[in-house]
Protein backbone atom coordinates (compact mmCIF):
# COMPACT_ATOMS: atom_id res chain seq x y z
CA UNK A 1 2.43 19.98 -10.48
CA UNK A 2 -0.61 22.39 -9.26
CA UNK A 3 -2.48 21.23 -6.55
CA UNK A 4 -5.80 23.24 -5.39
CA UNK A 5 -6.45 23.62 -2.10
CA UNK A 6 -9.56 24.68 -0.33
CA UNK A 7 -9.32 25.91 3.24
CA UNK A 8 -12.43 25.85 5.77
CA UNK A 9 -14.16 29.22 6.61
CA UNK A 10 -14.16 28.07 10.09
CA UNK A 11 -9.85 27.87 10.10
CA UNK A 12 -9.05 30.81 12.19
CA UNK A 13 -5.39 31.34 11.07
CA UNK A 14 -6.85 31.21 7.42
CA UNK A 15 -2.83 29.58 5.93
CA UNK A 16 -2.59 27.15 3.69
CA UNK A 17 -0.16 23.91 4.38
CA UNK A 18 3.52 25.40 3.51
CA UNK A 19 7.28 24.73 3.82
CA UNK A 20 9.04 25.61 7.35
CA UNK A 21 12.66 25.80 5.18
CA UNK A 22 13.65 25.87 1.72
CA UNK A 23 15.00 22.51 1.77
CA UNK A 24 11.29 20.68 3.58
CA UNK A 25 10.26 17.54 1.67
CA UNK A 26 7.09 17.65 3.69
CA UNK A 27 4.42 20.76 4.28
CA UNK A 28 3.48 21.41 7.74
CA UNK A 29 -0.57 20.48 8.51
CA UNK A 30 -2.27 22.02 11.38
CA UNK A 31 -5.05 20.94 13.49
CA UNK A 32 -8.65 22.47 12.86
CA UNK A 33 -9.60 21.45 16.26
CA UNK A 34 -8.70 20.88 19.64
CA UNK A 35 -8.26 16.93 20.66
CA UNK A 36 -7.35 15.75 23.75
CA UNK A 37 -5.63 12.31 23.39
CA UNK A 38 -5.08 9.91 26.27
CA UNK A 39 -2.24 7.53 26.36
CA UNK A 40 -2.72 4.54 24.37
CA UNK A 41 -5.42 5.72 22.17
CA UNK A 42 -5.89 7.48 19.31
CA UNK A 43 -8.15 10.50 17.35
CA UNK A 44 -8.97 11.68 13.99
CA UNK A 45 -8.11 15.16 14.11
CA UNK A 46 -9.71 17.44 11.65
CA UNK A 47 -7.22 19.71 9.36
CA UNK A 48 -9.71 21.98 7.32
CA UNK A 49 -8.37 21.70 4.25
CA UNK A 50 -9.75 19.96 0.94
CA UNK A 51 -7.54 19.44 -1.73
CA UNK A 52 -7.57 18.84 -5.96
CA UNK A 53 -4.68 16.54 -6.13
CA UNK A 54 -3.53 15.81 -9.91
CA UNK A 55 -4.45 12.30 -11.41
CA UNK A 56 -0.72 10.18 -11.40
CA UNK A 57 -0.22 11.75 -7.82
CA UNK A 58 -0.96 11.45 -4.49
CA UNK A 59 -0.78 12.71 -1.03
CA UNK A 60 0.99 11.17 1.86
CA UNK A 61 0.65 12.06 5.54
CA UNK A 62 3.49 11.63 7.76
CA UNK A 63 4.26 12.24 10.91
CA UNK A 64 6.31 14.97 12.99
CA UNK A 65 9.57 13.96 14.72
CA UNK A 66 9.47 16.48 17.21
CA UNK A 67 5.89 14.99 17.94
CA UNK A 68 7.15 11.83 18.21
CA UNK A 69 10.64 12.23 20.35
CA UNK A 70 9.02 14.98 22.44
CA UNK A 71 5.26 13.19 23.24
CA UNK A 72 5.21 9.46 21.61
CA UNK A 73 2.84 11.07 19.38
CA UNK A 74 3.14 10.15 15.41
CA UNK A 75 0.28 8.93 12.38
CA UNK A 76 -0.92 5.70 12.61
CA UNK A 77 -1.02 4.29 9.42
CA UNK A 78 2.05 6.10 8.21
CA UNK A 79 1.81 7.17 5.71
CA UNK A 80 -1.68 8.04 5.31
CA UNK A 81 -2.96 8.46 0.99
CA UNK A 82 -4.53 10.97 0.20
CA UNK A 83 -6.13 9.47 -3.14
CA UNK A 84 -6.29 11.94 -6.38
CA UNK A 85 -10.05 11.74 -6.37
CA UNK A 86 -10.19 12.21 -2.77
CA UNK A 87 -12.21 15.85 -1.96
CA UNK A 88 -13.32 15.04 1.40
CA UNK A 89 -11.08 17.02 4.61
CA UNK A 90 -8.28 16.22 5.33
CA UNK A 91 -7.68 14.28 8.57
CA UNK A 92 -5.03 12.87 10.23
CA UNK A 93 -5.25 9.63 12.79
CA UNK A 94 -2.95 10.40 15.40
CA UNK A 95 -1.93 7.99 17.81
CA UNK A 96 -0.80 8.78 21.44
CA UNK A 97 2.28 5.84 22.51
CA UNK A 98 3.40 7.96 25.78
CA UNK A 99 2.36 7.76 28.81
CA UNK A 100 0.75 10.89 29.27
CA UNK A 101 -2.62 12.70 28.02
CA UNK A 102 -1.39 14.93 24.53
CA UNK A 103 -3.87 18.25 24.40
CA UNK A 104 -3.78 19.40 20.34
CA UNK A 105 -5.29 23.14 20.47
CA UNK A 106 -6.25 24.45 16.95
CA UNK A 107 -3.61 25.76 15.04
CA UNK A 108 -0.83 23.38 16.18
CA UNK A 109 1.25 21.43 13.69
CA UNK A 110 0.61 18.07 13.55
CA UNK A 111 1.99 16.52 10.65
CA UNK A 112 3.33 16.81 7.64
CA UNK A 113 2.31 16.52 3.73
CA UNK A 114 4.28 15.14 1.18
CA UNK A 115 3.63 14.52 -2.62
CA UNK A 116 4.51 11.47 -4.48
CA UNK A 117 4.26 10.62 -8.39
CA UNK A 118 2.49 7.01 -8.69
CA UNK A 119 2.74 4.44 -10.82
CA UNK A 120 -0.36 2.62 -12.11
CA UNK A 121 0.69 -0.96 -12.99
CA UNK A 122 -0.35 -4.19 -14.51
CA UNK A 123 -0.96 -7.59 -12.89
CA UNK A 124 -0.81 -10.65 -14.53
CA UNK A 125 -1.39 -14.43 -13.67
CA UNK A 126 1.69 -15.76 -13.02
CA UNK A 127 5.52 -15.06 -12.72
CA UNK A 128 7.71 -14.91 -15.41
CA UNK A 129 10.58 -16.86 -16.02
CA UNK A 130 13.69 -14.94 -14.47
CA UNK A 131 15.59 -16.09 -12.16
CA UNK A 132 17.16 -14.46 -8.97
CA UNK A 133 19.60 -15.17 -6.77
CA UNK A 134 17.24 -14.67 -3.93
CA UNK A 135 14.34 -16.73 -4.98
CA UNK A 136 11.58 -16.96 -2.87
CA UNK A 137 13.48 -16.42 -0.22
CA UNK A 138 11.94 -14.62 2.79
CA UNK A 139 12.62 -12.60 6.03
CA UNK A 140 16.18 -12.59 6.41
CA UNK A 141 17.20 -14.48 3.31
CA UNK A 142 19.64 -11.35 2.10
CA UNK A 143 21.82 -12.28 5.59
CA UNK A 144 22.42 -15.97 3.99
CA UNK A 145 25.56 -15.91 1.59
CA UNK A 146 27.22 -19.02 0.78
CA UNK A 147 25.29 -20.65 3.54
CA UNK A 148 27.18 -18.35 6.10
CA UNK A 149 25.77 -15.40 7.78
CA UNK A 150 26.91 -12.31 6.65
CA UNK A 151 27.23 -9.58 8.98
């Protein structure tokens, strides 16, 4: 799969997204901007890049653990599409759950982007026939076997 990418004149460091290690499932974002985020609250933080993303694919944003152990920091709706006929920038909605005020300075890594194959599918009107074990059983119904809890 080719994606195109498109990175803003104003991006100082001029990189694209890449891999930190051979083995990364997720390229490394940086901010285009500097955001100050107070506890509790959260920004849309700017990335500067615009990319052509392949029809039957889509981009996800996740977060950084090291954000996220180190500051409370992480995406808030994890993980964020980024749509194949998306060509607006790319910005991530970061959400501050510590106690103290985060400073992102441009340049800093802030998450990460991953690539996913999707699946168009189609709905019909009703439910088939099958049967399952399971039913419509709902939150916690896989802990219920022979009417004893299973643990």
């Amino acid at each position: 799969m080719v994606v195109k990418v498109i990175v803003d004149i104003s991006r100082t460091d001029g990189t694209f997204p890449k891999y930190m290690t051979e083995g990364a499932s997720g390229m490394d974002l940086v901010a285009n901007e500097d955001v100050v985020i107070e506890p509790h609250t959260w920004a849309l933080v700017g990335t500067g890049l615009y990319l052509e993303i392949p029809e039957g694919y889509e981009g996800q944003i996740r977060p950084r653990s090291g954000l996220a152990l180190k500051y409370g920091l992480t995406v808030l709706n994890t993980p964020g599409t980024i749509d194949s006929d998306y060509r607006g920038e790319v910005k991530v909605i970061l959400v501050n759950f510590g106690n103290d005020v985060v400073t992102i300075n441009k340049g800093d890594r802030i998450a990460q982007l991953v690539f996913a194959k999707v699946e168009k599918v189609k709905l019909v009107p009703k439910l088939g026939s099958s049967f399952t074990v399971r039913g419509d059983g709902g939150f916690g119904s896989t802990s219920l076997q022979n009417d004893k809890y299973v643990v």
